[in-house]
Every structure is written in structure tokens, then in C-alpha cells.
N, C-alpha and C. Protein backbone atom coordinates (compact mmCIF):
# COMPACT_ATOMS: atom_id res chain seq x y z
N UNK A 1 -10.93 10.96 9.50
CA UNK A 1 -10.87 10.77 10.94
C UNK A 1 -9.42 10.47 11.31
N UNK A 2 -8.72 11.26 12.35
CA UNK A 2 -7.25 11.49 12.41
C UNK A 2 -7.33 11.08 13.89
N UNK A 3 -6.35 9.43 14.11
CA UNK A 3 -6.74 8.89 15.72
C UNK A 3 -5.08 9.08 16.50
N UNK A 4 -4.88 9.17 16.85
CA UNK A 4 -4.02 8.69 17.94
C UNK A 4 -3.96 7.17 19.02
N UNK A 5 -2.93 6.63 18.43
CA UNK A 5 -2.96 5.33 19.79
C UNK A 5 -1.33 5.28 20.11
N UNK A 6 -1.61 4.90 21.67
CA UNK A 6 -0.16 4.00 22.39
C UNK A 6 -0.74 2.80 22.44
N UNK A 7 1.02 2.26 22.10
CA UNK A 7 0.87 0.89 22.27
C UNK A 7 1.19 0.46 23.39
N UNK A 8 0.26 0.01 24.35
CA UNK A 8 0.66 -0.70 25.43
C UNK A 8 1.48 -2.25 25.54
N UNK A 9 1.35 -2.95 24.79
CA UNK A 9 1.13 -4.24 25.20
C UNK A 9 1.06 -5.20 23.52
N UNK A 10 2.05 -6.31 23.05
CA UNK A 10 2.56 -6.65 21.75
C UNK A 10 2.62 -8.04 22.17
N UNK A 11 1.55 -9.34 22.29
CA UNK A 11 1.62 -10.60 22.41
C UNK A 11 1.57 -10.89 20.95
N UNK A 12 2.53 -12.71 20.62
CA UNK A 12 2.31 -13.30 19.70
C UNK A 12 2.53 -14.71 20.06
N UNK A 13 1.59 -15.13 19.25
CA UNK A 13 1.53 -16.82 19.21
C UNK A 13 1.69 -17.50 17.85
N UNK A 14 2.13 -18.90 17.88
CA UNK A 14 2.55 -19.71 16.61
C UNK A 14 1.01 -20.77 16.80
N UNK A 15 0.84 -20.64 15.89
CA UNK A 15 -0.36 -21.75 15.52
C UNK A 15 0.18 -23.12 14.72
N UNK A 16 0.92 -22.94 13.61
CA UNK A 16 1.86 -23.70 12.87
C UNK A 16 3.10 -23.18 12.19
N UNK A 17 3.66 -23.89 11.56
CA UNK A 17 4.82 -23.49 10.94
C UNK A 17 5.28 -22.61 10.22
N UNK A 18 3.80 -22.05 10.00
CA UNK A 18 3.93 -20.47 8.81
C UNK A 18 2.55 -19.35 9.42
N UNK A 19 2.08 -19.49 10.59
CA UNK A 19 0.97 -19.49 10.32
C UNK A 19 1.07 -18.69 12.08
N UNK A 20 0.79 -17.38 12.52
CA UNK A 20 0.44 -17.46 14.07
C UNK A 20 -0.57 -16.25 14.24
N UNK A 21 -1.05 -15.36 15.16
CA UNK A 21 -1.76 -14.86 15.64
C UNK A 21 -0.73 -12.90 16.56
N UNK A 22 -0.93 -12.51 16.30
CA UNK A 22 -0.76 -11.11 17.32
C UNK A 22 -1.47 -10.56 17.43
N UNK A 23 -1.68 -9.86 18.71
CA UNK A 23 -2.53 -9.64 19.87
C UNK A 23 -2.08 -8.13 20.23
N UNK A 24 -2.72 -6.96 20.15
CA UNK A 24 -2.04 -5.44 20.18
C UNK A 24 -3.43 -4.98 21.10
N UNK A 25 -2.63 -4.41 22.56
CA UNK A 25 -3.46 -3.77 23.75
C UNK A 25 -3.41 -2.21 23.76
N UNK A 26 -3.73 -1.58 23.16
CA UNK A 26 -3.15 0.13 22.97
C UNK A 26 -4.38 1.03 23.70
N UNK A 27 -4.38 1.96 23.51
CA UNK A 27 -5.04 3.16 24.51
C UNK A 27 -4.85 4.40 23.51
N UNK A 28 -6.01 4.67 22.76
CA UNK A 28 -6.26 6.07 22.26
C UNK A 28 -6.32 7.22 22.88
N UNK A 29 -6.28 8.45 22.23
CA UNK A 29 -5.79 9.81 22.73
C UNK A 29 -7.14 10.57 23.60
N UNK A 30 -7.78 9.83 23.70
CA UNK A 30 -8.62 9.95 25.12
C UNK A 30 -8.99 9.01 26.65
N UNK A 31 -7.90 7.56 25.96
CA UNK A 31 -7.57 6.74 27.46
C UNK A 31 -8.27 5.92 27.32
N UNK A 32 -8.79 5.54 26.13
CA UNK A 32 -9.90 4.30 26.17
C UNK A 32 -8.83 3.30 25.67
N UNK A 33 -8.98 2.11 26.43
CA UNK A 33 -8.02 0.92 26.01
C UNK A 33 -8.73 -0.05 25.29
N UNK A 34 -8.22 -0.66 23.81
CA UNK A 34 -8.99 -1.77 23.40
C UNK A 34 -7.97 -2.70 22.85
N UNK A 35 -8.15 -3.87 22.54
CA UNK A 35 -7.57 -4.98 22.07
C UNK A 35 -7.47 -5.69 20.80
N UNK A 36 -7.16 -5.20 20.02
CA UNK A 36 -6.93 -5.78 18.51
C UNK A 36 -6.03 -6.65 17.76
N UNK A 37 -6.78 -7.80 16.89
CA UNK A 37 -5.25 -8.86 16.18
C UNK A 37 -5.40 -9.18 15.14
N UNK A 38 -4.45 -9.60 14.65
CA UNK A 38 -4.62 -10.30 13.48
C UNK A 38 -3.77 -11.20 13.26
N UNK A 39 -4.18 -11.97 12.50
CA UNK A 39 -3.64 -13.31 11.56
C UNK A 39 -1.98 -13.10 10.86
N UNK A 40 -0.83 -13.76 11.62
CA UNK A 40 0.37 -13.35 10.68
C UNK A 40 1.13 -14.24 9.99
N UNK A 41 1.84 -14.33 9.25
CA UNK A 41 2.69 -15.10 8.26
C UNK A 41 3.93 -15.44 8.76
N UNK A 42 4.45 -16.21 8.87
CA UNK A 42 5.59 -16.61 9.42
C UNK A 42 6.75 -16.78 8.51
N UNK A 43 8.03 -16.54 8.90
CA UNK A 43 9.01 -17.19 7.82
C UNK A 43 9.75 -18.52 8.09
N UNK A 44 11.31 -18.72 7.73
CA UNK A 44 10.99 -20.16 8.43
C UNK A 44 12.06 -20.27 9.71
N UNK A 45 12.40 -19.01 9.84
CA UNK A 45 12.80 -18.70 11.72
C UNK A 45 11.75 -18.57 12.28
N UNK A 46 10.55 -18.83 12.01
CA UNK A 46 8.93 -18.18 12.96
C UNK A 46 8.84 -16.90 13.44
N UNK A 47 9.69 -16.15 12.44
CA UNK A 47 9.30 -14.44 13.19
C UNK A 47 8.15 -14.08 12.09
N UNK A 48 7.71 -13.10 12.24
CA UNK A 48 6.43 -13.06 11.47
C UNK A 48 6.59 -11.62 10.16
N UNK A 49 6.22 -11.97 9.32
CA UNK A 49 6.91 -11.35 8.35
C UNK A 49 5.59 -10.21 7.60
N UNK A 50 4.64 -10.54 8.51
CA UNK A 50 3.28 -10.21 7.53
C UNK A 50 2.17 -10.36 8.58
N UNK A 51 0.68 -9.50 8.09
CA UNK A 51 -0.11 -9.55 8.99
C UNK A 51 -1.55 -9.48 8.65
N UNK A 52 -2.39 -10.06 8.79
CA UNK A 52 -3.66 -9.48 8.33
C UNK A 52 -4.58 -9.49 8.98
N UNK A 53 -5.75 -8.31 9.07
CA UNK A 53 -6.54 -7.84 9.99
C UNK A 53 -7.84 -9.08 9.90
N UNK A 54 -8.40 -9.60 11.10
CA UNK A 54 -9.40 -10.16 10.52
C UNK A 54 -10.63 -9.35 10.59
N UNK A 55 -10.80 -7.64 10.80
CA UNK A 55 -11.76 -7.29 10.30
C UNK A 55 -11.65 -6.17 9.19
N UNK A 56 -11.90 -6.11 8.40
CA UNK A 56 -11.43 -5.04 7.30
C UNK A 56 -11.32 -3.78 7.99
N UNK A 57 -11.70 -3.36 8.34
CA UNK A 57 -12.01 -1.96 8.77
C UNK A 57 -10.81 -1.44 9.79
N UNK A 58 -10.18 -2.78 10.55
CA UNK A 58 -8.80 -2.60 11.67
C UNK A 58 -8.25 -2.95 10.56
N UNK A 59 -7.62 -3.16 9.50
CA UNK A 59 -6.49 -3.38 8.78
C UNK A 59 -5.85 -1.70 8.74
N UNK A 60 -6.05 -0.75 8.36
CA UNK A 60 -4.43 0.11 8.59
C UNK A 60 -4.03 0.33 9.86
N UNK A 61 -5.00 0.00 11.16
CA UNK A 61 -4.94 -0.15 12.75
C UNK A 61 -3.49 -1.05 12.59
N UNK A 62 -3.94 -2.40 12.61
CA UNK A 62 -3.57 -3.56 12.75
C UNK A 62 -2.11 -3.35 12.00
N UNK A 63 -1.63 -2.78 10.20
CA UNK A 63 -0.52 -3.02 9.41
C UNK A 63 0.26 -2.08 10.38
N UNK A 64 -0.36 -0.81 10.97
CA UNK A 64 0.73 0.28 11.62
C UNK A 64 0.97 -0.25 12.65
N UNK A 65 0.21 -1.49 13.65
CA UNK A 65 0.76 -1.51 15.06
C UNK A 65 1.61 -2.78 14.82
N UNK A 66 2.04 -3.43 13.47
CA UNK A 66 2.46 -4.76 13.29
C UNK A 66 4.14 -3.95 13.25
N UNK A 67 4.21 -2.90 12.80
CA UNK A 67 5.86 -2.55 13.02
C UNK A 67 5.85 -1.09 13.88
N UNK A 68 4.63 -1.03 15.18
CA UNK A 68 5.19 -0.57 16.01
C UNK A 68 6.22 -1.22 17.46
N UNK A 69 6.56 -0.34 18.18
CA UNK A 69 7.28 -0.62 19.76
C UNK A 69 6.18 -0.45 20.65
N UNK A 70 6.68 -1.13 21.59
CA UNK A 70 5.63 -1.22 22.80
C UNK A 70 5.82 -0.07 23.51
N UNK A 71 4.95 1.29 23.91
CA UNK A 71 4.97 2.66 24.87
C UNK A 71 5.37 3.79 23.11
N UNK A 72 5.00 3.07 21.92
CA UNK A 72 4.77 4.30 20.89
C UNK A 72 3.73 5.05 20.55
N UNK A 73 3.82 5.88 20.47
CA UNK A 73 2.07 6.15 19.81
C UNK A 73 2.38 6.17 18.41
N UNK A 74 1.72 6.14 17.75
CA UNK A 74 1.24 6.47 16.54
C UNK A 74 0.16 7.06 15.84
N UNK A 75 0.46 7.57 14.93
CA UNK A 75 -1.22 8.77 14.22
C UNK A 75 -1.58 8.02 13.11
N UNK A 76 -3.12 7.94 12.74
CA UNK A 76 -3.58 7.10 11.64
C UNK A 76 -4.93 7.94 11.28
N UNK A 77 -4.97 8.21 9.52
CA UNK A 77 -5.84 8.47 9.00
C UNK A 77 -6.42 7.92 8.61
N UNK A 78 -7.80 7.71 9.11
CA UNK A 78 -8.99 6.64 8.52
C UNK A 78 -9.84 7.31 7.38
N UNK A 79 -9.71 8.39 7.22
CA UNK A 79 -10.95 9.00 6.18
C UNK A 79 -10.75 8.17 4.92
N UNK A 80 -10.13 8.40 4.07
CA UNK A 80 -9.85 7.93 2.72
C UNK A 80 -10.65 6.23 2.93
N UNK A 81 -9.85 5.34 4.29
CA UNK A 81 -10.45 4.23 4.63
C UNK A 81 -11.80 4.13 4.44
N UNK A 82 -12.47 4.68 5.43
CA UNK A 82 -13.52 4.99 5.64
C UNK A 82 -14.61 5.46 4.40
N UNK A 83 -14.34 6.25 3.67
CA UNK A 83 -15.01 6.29 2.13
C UNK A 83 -15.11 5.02 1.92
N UNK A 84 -14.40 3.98 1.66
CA UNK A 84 -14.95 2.76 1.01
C UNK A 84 -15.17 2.04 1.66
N UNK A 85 -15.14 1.80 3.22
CA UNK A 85 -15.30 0.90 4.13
C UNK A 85 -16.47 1.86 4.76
N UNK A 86 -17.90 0.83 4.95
CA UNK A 86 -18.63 1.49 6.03
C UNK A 86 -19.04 0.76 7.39
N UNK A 87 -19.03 1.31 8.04
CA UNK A 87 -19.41 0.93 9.45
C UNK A 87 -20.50 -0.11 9.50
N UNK A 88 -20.75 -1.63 9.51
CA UNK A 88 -21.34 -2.14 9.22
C UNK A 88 -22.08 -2.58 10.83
N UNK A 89 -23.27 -3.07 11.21
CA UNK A 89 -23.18 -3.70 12.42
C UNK A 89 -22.80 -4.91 12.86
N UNK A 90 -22.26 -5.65 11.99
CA UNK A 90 -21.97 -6.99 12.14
C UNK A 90 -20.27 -6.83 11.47
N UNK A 91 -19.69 -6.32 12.48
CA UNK A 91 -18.25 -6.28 12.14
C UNK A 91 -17.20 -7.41 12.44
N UNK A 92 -17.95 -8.77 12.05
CA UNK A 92 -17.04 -10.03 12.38
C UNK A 92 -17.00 -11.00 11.27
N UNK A 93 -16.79 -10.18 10.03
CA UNK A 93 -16.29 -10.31 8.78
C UNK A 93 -14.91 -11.09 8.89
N UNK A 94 -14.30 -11.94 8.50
CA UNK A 94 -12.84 -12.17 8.55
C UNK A 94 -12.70 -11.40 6.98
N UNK A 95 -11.31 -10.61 7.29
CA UNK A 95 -11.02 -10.01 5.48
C UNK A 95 -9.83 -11.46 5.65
N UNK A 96 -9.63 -11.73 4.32
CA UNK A 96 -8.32 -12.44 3.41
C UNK A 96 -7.61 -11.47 3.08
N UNK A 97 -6.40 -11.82 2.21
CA UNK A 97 -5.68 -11.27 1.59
C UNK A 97 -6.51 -11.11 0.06
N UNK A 98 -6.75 -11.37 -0.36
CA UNK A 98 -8.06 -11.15 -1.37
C UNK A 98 -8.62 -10.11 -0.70
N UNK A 99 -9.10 -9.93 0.09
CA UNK A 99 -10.22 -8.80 0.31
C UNK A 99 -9.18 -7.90 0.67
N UNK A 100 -8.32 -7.63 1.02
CA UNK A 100 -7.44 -6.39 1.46
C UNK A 100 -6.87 -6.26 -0.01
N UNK A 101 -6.41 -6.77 -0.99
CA UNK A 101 -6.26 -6.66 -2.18
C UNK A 101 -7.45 -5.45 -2.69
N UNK A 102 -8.69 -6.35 -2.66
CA UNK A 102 -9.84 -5.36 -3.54
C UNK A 102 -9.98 -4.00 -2.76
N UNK A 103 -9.93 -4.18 -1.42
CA UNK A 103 -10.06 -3.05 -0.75
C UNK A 103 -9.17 -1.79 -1.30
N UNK A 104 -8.09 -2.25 -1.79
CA UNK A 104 -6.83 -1.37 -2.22
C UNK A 104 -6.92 -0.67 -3.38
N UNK A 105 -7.44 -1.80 -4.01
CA UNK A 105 -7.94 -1.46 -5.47
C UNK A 105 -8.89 -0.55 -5.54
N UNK A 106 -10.33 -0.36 -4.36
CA UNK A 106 -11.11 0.55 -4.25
C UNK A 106 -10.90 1.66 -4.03
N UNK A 107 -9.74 1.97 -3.38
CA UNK A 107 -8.87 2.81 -2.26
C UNK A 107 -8.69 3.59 -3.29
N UNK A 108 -7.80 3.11 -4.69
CA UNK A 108 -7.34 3.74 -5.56
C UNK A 108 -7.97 4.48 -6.54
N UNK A 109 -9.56 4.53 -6.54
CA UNK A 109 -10.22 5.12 -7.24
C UNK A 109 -10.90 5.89 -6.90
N UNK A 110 -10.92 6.25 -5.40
CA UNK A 110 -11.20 7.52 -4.31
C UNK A 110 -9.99 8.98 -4.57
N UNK A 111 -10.87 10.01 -4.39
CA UNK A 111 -9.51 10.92 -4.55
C UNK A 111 -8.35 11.03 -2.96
N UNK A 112 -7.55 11.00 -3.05
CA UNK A 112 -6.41 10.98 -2.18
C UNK A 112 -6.64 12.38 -1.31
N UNK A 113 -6.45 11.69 -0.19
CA UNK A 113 -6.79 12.92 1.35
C UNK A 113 -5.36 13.42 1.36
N UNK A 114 -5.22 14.40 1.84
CA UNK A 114 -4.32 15.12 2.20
C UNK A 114 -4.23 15.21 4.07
N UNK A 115 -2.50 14.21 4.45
CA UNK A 115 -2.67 14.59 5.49
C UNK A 115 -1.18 13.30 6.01
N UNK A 116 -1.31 13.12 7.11
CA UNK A 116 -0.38 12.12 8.05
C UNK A 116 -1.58 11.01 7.79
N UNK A 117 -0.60 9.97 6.78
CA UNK A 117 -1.26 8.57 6.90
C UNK A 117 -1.32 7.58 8.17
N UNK A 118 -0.11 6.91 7.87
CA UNK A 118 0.10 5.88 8.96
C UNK A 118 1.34 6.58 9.67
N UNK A 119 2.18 5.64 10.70
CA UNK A 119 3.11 6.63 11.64
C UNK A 119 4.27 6.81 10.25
N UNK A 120 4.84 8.05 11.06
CA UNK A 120 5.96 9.06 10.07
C UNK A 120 7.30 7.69 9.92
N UNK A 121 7.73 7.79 8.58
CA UNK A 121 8.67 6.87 8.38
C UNK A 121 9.97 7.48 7.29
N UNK A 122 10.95 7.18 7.51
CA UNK A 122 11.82 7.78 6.67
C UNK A 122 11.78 6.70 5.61
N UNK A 123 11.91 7.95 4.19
CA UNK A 123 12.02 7.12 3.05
C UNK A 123 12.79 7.44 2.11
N UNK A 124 14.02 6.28 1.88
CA UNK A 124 14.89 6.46 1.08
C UNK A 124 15.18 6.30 -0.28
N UNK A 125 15.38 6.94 -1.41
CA UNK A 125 15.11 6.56 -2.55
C UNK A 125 16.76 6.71 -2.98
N UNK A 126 16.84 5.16 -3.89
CA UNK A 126 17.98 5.01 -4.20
C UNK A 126 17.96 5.47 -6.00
N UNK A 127 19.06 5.48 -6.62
CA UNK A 127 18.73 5.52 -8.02
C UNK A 127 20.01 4.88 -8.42
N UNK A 128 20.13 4.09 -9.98
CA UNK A 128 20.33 3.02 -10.49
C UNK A 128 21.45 3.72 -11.26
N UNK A 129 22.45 2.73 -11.53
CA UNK A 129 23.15 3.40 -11.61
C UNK A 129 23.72 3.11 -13.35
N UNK A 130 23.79 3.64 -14.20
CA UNK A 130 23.62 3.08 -15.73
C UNK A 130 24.68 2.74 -16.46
């Protein structure tokens, strides 16, 4: 499943000293607006360094809109997700970092989709020099 979202709208709050909340208002590629957050890590300037979904199923939602801009869209492939995650009706699971761990680990024993994962990123590979 291949989604499209803009990001409208990027609130964050501090709960404690390592510890705060972001808040992501976006609008998918048919205009439906919804509201998604998660739990983030702080460093010790309080910018947030890390993020985690509190429902499993919004975690690659949630990791791609944690280093988007506000008015971006971005493209996200859920299939591969989706194989090991199922649509449950009681989707108010909190995941941990433990559970996004195992989730990963499951991830890795699915065969690999072919396609645009999370948004397009340049990637630089350095090599060492002997």
C-alpha cells in the first residue's frame, strides 16, 4: 500500500528533561486530514533526537514525518509493514522500543518489496581510507 501525505502542521511538547511528545496534522492524497504522535527522546539542549510511535502500525508514518518540513509531502510504503503488522480492532496498543525492535526483526524475515520506501533521501557513502 503506497500513501501519500502533506504535512500540514509540526507541534512539540517537553514532558521532562529527556522525555516530550510530537503532534503531526497532515492530509493524504485524497484530502482527508488526520492527527498523529508520538513519544520523543530528548537530548540535553531539549531538541528531540528520536521518536516513537505509540501505535505500531503509525511507526514508519510517525519515523518519516519526525524529519519532515511543514507543507512537504512525502510517499510511504506500507506493504512489507503490513505483512507483519495486522489491522487489529483495538489499535491502542502503546509499541516500546522493544516492540519496534521485534517488529524489525520480523520485517527482516519477510521477502523485501520492491519500490519507494519512506521519503527520497540522498545517501552518501564514504570509504576508509587504509
Amino acid at each position: 500500500m503506497f500513501k501519500t501525505f502533506k504535512l500540514i502542521e509540526k507541534k512539540e511538547e517537553q514532558f521532562s528533561q529527556t522525555e516530550g511528545k510530537m503532534t503531526f496534522r497532515l492530509e493524504d492524497e485524497n484530502g482527508i486530514e488526520r492527527t498523529v504522535w508520538g513519544n520523543t527522546q530528548l537530548d540535553e539542549d531539549l531538541n528531540s533526537i528520536g521518536i516513537v510511535a505509540l501505535r505500531p502500525r503509525e511507526h514508519p508514518l510517525i519515523q518519516c514525518l519526525f524529519l519532515t518540513n511543514v507543507n512537504e509531502k512525502i510517499n510511504i510504503e506500507f506493504t512489507q509493514y503490513n505483512d507483519v503488522f495486522e489491522r487489529k480492532d483495538d489499535e491502542s496498543i502503546v509499541a516500546t522500543a522493544e516492540d519496534i525492535e521485534k517488529i524489525a526483526r520480523e520485517m527482516q524475515n519477510k521477502p523485501m518489496r520492491v519500490g519507494a520506501l519512506l521519503k527520497s533521501t540522498e545517501v552518501k557513502i564514504t570509504e576508509s581510507m587504509s
